[in-house]
N, C-alpha and C. Protein backbone atom coordinates (compact mmCIF):
# COMPACT_ATOMS: atom_id res chain seq x y z
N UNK A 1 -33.74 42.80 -6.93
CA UNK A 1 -33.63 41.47 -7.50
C UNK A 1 -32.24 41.27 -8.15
N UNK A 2 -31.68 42.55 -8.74
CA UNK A 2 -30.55 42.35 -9.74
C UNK A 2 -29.64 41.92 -8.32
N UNK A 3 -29.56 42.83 -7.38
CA UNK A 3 -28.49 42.40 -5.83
C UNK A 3 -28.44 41.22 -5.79
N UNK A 4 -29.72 40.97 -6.14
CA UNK A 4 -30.05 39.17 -4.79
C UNK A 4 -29.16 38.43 -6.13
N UNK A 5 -29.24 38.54 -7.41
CA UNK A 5 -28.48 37.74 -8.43
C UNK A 5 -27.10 37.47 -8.48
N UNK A 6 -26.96 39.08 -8.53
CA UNK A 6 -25.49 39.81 -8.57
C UNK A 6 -24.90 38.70 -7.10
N UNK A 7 -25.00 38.60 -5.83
CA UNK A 7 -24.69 38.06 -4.28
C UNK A 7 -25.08 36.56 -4.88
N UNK A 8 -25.74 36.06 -4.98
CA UNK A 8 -25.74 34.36 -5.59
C UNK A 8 -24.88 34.26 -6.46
N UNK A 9 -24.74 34.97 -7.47
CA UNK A 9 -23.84 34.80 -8.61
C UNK A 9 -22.17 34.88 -7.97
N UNK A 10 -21.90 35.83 -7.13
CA UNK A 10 -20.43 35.57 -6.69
C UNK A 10 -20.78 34.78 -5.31
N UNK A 11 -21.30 34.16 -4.33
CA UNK A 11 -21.29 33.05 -3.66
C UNK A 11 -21.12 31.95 -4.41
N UNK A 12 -21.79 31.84 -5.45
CA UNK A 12 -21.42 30.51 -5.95
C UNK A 12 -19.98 30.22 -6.48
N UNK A 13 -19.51 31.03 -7.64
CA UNK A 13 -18.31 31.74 -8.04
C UNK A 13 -17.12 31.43 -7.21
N UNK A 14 -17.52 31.85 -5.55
CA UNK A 14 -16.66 31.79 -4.93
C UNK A 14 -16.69 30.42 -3.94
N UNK A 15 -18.04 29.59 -3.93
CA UNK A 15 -18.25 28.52 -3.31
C UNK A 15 -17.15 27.14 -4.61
N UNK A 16 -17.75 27.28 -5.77
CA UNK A 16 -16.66 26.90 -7.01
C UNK A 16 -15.04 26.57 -6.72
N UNK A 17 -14.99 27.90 -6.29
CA UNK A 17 -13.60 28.28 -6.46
C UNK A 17 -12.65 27.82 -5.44
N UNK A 18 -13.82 27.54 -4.35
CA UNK A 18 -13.05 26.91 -3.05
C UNK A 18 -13.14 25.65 -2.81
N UNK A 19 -14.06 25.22 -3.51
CA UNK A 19 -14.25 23.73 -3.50
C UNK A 19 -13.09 23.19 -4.52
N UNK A 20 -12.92 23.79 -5.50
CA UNK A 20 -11.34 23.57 -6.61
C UNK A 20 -10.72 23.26 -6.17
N UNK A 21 -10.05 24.29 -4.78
CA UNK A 21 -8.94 24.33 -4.56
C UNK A 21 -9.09 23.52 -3.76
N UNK A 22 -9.82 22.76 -2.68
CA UNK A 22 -10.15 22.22 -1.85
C UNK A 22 -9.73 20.53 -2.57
N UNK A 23 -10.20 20.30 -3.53
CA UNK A 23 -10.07 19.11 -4.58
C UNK A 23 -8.54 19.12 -4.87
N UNK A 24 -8.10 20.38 -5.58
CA UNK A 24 -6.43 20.43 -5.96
C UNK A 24 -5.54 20.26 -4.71
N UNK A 25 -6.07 20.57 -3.37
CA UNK A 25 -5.35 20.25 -2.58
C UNK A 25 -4.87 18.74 -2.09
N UNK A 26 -6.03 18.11 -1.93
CA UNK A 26 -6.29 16.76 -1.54
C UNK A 26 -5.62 16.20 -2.59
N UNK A 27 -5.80 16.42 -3.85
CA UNK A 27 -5.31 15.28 -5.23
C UNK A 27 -4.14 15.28 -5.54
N UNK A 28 -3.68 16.64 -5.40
CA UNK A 28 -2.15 17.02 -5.91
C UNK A 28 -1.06 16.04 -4.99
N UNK A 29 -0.01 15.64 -5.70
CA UNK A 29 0.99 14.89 -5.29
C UNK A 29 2.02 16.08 -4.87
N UNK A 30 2.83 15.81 -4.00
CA UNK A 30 3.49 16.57 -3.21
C UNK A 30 4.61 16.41 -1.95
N UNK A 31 4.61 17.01 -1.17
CA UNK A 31 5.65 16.68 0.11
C UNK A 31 7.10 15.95 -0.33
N UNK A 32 7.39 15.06 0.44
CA UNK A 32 8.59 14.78 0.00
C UNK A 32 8.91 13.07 -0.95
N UNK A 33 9.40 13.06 -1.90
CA UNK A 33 9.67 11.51 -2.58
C UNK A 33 10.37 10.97 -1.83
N UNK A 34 9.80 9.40 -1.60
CA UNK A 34 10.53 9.07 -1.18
C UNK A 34 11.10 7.77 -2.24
N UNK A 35 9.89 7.52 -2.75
CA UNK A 35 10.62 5.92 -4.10
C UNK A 35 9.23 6.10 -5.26
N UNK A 36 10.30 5.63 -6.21
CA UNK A 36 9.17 5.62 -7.12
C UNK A 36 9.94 4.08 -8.29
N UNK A 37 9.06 2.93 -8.17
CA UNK A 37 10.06 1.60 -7.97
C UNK A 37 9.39 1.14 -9.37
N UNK A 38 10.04 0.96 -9.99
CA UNK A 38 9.52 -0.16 -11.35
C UNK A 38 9.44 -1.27 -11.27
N UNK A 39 7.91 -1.68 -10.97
CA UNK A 39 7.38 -3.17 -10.94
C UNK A 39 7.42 -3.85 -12.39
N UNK A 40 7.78 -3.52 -13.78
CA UNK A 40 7.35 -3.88 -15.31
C UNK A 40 6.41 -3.57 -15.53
N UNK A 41 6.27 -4.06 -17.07
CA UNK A 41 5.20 -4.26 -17.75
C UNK A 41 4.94 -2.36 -17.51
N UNK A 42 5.33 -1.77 -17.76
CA UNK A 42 5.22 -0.23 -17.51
C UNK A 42 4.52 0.50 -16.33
N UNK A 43 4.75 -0.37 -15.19
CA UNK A 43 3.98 0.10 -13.94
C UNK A 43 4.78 0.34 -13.02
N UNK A 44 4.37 1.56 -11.94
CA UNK A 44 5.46 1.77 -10.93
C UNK A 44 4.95 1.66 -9.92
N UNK A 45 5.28 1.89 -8.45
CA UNK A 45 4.71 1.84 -7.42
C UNK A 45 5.84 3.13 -6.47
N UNK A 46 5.04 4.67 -6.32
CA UNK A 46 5.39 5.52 -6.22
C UNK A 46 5.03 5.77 -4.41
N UNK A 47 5.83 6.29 -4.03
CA UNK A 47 6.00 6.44 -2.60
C UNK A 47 6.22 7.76 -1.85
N UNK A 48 5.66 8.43 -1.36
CA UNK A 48 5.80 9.70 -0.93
C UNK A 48 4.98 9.91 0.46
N UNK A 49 5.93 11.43 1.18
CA UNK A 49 5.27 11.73 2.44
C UNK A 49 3.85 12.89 1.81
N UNK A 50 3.73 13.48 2.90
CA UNK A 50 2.79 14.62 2.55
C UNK A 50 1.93 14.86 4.03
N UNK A 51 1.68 16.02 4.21
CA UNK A 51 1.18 16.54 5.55
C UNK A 51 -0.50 15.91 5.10
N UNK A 52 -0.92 15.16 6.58
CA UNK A 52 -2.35 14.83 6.41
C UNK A 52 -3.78 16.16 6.26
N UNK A 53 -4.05 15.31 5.06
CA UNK A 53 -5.16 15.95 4.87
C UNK A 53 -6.65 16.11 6.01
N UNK A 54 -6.70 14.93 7.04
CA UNK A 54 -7.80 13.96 7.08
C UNK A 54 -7.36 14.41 8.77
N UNK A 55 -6.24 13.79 8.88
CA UNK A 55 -5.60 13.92 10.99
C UNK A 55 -4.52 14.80 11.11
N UNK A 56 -5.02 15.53 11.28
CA UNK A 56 -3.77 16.74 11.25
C UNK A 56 -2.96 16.77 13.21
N UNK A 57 -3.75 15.08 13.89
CA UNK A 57 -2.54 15.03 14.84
C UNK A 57 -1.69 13.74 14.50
N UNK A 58 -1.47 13.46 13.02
CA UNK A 58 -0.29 13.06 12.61
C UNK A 58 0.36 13.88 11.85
N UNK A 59 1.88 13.32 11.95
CA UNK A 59 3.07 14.08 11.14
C UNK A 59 2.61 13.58 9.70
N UNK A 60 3.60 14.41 8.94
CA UNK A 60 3.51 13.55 7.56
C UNK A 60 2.94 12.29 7.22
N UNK A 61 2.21 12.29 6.68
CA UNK A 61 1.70 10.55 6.51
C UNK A 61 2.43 10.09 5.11
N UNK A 62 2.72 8.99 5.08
CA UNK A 62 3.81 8.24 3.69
C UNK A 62 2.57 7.43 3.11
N UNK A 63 2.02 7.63 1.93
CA UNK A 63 1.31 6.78 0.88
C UNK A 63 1.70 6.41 -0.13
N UNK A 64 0.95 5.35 -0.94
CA UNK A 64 1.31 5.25 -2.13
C UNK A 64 0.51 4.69 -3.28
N UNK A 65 0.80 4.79 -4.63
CA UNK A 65 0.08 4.90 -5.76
C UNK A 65 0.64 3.89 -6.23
N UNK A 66 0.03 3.24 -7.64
CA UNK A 66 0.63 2.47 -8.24
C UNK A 66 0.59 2.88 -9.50
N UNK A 67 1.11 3.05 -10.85
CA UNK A 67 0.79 3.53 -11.92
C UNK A 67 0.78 2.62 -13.08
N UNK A 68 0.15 2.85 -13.96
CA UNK A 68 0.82 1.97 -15.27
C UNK A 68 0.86 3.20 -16.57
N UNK A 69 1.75 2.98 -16.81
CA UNK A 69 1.71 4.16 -18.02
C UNK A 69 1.47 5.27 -17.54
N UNK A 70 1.69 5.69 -16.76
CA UNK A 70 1.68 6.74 -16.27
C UNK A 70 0.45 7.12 -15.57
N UNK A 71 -0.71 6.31 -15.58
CA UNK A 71 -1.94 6.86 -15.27
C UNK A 71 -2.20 5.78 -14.01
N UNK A 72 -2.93 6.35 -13.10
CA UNK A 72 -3.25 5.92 -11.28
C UNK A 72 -4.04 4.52 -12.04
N UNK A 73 -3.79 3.53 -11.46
CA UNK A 73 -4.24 2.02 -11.40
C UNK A 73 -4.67 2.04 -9.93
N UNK A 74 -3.91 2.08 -8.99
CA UNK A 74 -4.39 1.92 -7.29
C UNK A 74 -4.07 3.56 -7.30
N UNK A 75 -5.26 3.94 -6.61
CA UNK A 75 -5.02 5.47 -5.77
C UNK A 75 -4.34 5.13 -4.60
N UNK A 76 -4.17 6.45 -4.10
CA UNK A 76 -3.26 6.87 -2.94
C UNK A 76 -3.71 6.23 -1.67
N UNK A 77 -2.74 5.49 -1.27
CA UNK A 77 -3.13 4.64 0.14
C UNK A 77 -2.25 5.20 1.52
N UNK A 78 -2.88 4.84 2.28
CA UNK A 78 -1.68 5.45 3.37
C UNK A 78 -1.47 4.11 4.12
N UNK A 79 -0.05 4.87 4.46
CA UNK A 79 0.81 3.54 4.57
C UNK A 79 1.43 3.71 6.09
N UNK A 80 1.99 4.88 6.88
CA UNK A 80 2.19 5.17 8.06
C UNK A 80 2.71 6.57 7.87
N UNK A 81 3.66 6.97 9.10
CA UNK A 81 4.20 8.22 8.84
C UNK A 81 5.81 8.86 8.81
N UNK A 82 6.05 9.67 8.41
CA UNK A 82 6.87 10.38 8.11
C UNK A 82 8.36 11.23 8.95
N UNK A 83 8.77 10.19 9.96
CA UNK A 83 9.42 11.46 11.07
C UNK A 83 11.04 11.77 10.60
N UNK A 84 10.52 11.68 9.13
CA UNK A 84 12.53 12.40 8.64
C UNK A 84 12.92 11.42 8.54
N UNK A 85 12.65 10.29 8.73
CA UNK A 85 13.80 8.74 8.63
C UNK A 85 14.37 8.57 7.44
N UNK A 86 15.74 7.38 7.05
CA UNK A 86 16.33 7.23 5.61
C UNK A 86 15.50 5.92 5.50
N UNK A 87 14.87 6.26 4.81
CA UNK A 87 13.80 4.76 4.46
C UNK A 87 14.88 4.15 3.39
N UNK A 88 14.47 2.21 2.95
CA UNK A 88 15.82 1.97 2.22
C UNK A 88 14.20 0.57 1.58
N UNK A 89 13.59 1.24 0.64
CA UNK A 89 12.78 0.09 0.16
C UNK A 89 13.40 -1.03 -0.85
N UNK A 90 12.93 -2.30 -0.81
CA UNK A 90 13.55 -3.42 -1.73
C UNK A 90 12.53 -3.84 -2.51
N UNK A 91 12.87 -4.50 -3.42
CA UNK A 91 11.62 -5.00 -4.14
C UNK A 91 11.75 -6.47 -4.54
N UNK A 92 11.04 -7.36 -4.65
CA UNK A 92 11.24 -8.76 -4.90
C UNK A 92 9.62 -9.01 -5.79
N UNK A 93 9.82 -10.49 -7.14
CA UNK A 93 9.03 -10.41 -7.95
C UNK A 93 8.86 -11.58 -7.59
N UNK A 94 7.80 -12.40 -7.93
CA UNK A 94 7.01 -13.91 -8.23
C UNK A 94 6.18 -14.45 -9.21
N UNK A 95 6.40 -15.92 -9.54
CA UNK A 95 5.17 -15.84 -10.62
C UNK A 95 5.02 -15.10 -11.55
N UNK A 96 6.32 -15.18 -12.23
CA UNK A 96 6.92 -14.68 -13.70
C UNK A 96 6.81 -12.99 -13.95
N UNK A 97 6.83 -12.52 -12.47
CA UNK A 97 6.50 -11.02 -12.72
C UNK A 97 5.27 -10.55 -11.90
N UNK A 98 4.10 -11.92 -12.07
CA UNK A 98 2.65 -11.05 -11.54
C UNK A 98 2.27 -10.62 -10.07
N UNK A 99 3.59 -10.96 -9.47
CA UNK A 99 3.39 -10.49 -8.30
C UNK A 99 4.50 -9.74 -7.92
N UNK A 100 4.51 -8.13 -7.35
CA UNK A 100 5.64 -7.56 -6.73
C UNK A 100 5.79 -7.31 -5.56
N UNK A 101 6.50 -7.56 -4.74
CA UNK A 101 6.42 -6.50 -3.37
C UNK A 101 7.47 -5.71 -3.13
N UNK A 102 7.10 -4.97 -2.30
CA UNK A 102 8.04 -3.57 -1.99
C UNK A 102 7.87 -3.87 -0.87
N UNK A 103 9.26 -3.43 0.28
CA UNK A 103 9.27 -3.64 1.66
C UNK A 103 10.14 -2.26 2.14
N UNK A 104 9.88 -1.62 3.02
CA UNK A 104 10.79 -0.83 4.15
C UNK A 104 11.92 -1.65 4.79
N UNK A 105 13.03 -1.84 4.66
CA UNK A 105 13.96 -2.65 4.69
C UNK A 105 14.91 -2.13 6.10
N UNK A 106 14.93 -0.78 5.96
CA UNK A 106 15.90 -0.08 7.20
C UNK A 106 15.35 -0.37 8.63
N UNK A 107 15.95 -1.47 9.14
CA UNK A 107 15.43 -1.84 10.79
C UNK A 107 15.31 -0.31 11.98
N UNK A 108 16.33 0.82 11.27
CA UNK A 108 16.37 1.42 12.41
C UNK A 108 14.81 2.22 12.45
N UNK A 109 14.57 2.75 11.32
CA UNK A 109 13.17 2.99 11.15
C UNK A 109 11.74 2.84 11.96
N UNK A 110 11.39 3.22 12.84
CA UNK A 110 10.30 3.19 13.73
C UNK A 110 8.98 3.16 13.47
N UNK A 111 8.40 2.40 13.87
CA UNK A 111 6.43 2.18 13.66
C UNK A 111 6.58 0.68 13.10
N UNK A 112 5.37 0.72 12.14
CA UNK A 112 4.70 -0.68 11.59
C UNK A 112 5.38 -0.46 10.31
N UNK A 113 5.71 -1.83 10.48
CA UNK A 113 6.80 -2.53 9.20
C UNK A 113 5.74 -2.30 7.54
N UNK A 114 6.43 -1.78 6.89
CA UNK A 114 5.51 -1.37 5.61
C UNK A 114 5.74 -2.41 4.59
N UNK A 115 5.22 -2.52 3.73
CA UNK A 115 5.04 -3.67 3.04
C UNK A 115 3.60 -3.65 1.71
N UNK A 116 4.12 -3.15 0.66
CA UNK A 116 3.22 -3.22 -0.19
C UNK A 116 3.29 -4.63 -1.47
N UNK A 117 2.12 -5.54 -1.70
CA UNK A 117 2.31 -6.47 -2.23
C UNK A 117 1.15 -6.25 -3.48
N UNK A 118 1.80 -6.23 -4.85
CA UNK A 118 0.84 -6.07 -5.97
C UNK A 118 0.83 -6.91 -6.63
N UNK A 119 -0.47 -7.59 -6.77
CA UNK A 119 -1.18 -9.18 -8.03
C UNK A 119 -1.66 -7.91 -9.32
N UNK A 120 -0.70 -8.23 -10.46
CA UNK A 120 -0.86 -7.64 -11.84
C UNK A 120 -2.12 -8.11 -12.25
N UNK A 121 -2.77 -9.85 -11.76
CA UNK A 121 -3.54 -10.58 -12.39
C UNK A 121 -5.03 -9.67 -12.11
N UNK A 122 -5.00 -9.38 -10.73
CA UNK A 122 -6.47 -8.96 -10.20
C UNK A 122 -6.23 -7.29 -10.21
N UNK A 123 -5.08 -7.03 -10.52
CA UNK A 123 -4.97 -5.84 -10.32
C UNK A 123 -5.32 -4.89 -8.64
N UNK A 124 -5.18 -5.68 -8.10
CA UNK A 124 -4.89 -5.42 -6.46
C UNK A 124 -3.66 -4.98 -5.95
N UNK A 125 -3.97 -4.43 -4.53
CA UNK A 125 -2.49 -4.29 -4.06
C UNK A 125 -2.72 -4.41 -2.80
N UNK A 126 -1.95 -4.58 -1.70
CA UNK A 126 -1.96 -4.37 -0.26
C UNK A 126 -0.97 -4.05 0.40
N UNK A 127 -1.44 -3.14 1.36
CA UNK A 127 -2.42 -3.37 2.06
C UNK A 127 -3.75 -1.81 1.46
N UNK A 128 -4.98 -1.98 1.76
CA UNK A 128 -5.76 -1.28 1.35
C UNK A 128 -7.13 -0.76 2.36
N UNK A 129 -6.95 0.70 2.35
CA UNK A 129 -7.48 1.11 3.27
C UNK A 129 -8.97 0.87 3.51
N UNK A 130 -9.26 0.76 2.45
CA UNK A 130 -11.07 0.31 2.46
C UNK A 130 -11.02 -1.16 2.23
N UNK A 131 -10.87 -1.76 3.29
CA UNK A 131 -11.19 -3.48 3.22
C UNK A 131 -12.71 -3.82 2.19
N UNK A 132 -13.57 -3.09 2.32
CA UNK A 132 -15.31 -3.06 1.47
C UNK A 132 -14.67 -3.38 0.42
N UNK A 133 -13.61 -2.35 -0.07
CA UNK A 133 -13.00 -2.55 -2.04
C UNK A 133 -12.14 -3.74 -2.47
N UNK A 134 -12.00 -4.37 -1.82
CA UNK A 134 -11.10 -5.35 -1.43
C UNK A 134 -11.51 -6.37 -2.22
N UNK A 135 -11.08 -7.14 -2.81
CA UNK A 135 -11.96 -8.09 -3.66
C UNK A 135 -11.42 -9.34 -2.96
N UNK A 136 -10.18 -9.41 -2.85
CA UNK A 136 -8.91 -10.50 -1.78
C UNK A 136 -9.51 -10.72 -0.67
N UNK A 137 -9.18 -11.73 -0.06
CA UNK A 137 -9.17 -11.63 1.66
C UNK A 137 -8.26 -11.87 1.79
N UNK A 138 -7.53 -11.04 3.32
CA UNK A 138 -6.68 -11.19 4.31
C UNK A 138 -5.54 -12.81 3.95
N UNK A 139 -6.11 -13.68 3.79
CA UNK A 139 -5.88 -14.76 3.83
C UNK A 139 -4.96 -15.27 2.61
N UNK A 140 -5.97 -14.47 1.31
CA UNK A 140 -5.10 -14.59 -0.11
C UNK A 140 -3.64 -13.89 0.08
N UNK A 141 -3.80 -12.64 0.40
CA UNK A 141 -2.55 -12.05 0.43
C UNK A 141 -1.45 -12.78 1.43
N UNK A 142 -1.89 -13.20 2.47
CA UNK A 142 -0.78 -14.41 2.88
C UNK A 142 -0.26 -15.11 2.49
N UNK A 143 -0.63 -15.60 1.33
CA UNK A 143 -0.98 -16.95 0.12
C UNK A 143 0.36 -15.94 -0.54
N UNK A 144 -0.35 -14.76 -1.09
CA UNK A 144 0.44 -14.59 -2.23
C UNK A 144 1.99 -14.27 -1.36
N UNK A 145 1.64 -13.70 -0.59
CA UNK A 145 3.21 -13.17 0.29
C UNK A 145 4.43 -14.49 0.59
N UNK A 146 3.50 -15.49 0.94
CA UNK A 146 4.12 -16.84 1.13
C UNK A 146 5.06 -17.60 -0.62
N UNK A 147 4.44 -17.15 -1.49
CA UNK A 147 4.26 -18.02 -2.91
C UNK A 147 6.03 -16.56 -2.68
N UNK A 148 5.72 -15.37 -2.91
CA UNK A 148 6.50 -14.43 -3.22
C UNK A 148 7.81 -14.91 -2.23
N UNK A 149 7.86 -15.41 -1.05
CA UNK A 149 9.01 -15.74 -0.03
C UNK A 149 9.49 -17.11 -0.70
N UNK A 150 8.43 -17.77 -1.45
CA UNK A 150 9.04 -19.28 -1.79
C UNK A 150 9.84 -18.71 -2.95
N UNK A 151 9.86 -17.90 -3.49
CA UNK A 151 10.79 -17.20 -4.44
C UNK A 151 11.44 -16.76 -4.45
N UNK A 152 11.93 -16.48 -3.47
CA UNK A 152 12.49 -15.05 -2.82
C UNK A 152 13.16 -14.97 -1.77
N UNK A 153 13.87 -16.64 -0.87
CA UNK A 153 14.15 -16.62 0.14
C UNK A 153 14.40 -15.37 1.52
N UNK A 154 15.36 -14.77 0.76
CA UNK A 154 15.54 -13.20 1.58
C UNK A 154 14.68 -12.57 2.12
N UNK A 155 13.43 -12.61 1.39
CA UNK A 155 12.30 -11.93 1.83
C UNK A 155 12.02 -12.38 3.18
N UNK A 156 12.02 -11.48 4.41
CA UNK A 156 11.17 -12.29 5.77
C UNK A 156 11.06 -10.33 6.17
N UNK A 157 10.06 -10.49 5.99
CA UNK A 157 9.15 -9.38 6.74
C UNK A 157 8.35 -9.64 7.51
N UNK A 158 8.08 -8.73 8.51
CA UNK A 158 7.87 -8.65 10.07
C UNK A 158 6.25 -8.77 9.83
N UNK A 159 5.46 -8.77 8.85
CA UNK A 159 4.15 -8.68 9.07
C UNK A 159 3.82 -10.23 8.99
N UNK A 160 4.64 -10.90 8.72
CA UNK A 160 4.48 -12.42 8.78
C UNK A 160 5.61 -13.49 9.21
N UNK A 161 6.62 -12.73 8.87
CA UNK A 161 7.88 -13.02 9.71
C UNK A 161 8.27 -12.70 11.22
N UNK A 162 8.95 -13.23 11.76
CA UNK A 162 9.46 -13.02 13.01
C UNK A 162 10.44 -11.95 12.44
N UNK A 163 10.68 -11.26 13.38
CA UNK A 163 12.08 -9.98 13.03
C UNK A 163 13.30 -10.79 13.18
């Protein structure tokens, strides 16, 4: 009986211990920086590669966080991937601040045009991988992207712009 304890007692121990690391792996921030952009009001919108956790037949995948004070407001989203490029992000504000976006700006850059747009008001951001959590529709964020370009002339990104 003491065996059968003693063998449960380190399976678990060691089931624990791998599930930890299993958690520290996935959570931990890592791979390579690529921006970490000050939207105000003490919030950033942080940008990095990192080898996929999830499809390991993609390269690096590039996500991103949003913070305020230092602590996660939007978790880690994925955004596309990683093939060594000089990414060159911009940022443009609206509506006295409550809206920011961040854009991938470098044309030579390959894949889908990136583009993160954050409402301070609802505390949203896009684009977002679980549409279910989504409180916005598709439609608002056009709204807001449009309101942000009426501000912002310069702004013409490819997800609503012509190139």
């Amino acid at each position: 009986m003491k065996k059968i304890l003693a063998a449960s007692a380190i399976f678990l121990l060691a089931s624990v211990a791998a599930c930890s690391w299993c958690v520290w792996e996935l959570a931990r921030p890592g791979g390579r920086s690529l921006a970490n952009i000050d939207i105000g009001g003490n919030r950033s919108i942080r940008i990095w590669s990192d080898e996929s956790h999830r499809d390991f037949s993609l390269p690096n995948c590039v996500y991103y966080e949003i913070l305020e004070n230092r602590e996660v407001i939007v978790p880690a989203m994925f955004l596309g991937s990683d093939r060594g490029q000089r990414f060159e992000f911009q940022v443009v504000f609206a509506d006295n601040g409550r809206l920011a976006c961040v854009w991938q700006a470098n044309r030579a850059v390959k894949g889908v045009p990136w583009i993160i747009i954050y409402d301070n008001a609802v505390r949203e951001s896009w684009p977002q991988v679980w549409w279910c959590e989504q409180r916005s529709s598709p439609r608002e964020w056009e709204e807001r992207y449009f309101l942000l370009q009426g501000e912002n002339p310069s702004l013409r990104h490819r997800a609503w712009n012509e190139p």
